[in-house]
Protein backbone atom coordinates (compact mmCIF):
# COMPACT_ATOMS: atom_id res chain seq x y z
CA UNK A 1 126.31 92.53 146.22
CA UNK A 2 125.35 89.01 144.94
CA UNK A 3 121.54 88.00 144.75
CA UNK A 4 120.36 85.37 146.95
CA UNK A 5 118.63 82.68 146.05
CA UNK A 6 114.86 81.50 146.97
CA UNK A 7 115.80 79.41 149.83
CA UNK A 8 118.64 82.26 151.11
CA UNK A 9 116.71 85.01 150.56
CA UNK A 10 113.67 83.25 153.15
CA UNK A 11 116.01 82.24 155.67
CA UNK A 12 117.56 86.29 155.61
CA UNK A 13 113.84 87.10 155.89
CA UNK A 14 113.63 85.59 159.05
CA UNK A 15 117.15 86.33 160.42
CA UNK A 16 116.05 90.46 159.54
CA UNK A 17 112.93 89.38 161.43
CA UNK A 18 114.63 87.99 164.53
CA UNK A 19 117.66 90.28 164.10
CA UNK A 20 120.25 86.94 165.88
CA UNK A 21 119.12 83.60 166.32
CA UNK A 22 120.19 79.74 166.18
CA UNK A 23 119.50 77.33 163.64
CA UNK A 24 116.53 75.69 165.55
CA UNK A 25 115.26 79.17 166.11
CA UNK A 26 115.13 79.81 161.90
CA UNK A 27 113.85 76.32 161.47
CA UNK A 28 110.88 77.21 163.87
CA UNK A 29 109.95 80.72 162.01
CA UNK A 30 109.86 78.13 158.68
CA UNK A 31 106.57 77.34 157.46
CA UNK A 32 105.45 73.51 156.80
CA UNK A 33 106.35 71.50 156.39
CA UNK A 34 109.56 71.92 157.57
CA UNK A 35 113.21 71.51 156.40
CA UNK A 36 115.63 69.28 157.80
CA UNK A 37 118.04 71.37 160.22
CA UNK A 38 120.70 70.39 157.55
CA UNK A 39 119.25 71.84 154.77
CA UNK A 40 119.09 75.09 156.77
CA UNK A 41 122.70 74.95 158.47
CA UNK A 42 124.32 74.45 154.86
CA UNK A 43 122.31 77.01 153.86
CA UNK A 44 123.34 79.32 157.04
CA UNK A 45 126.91 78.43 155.92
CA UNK A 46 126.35 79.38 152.09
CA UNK A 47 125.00 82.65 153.29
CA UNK A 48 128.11 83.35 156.01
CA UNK A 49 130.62 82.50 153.36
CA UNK A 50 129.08 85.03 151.02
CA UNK A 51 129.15 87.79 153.64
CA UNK A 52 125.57 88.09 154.39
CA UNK A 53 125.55 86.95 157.78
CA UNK A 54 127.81 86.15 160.92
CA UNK A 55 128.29 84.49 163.83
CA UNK A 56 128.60 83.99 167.49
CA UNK A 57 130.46 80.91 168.57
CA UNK A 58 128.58 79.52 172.43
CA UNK A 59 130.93 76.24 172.48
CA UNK A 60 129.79 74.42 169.26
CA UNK A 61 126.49 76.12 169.00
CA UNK A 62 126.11 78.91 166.27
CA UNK A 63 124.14 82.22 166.96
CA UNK A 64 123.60 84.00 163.77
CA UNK A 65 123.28 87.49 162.88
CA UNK A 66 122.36 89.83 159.55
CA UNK A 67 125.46 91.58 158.35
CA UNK A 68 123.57 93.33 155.34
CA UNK A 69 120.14 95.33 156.26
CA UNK A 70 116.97 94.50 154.66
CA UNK A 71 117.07 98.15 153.36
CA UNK A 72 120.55 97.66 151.76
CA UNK A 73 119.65 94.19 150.08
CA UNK A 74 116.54 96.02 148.70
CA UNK A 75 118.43 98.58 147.26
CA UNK A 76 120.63 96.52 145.71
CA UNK A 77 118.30 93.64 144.32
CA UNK A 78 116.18 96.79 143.14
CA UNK A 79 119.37 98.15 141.22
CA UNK A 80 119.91 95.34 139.45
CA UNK A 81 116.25 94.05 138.97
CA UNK A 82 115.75 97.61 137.38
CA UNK A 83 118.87 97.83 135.49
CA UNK A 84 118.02 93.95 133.87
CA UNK A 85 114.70 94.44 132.33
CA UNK A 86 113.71 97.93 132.42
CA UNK A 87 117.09 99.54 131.04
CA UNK A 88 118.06 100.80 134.51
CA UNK A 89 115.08 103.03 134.22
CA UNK A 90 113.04 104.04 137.17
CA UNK A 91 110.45 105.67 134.82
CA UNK A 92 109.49 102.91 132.73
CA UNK A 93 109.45 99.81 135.57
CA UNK A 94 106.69 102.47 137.19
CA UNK A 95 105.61 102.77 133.79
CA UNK A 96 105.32 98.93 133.21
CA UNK A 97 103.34 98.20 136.50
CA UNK A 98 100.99 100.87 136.44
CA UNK A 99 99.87 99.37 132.95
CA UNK A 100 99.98 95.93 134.32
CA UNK A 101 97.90 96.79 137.46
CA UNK A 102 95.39 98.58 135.45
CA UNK A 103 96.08 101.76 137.68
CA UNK A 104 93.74 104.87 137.68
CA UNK A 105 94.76 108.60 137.12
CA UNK A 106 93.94 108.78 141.05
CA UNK A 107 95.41 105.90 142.06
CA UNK A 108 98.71 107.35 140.58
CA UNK A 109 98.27 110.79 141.80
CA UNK A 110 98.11 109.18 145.49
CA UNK A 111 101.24 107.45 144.55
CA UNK A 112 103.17 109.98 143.90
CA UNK A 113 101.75 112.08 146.95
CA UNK A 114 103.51 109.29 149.19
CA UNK A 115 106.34 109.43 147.77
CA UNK A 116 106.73 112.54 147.41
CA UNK A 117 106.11 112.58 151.53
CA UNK A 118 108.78 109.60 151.84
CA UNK A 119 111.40 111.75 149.99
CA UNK A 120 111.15 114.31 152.00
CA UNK A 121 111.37 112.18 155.31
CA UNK A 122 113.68 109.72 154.53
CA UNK A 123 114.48 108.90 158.21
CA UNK A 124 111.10 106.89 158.68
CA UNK A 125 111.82 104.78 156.02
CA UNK A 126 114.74 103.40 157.15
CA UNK A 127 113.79 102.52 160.29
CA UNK A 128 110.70 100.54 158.79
């Protein structure tokens, strides 16, 4: 799966969010100030002709719609985020920002207590 980019990866924030919607409809969810409603419909476009989304054709109005979950694009981003600079190990990116947070012993322990608990419900995370 290919990465987004800044501006793709905020507009498939807000489609997740809204699950369908028109181009007005993303533009609205934007914060200010706001793009122009060409920016965002080439930007729809880019993200349709690299699979990400679809549409529904109303005449010569667009409604568009998430083809990839949030949870999938996660996964994937995470892969490859984790595979480019911590040597595709889980161990040492957990490693990395418990040093850079300045975690505690405790802090860690409750860490691993959730996801420990996550693990072994995996349903509820999905549907998050």
């Amino acid at each position: 799966m290919k990465e987004l980019t800044r501006a793709e990866e905020q507009i498939m924030q807000i489609l997740w969010d809204l699950e369908k919607g028109f181009v007005k409809d993303i533009i609205q969810k934007m914060p200010d100030p706001k793009p122009a409603y060409n920016t965002v419909s080439t930007i729809v476009r880019i993200l349709e002709q690299k699979g990400f989304i679809d549409h529904n054709a109303y005449g010569k109005t667009h409604e568009y719609f998430p083809l990839v979950s949030r949870p999938e694009y996660t996964r994937s981003f995470m892969k490859n985020f984790v595979g480019s600079y911590f040597k595709g190990s889980f161990r040492e990116m957990v490693s990395f920002f418990a040093r850079a947070d300045n975690l505690t012993v405790a802090e860690i322990d409750h860490l691993m207590k959730e996801v420990k608990q996550d693990l072994e419900n995996p349903e509820q995370k999905e549907d998050e």
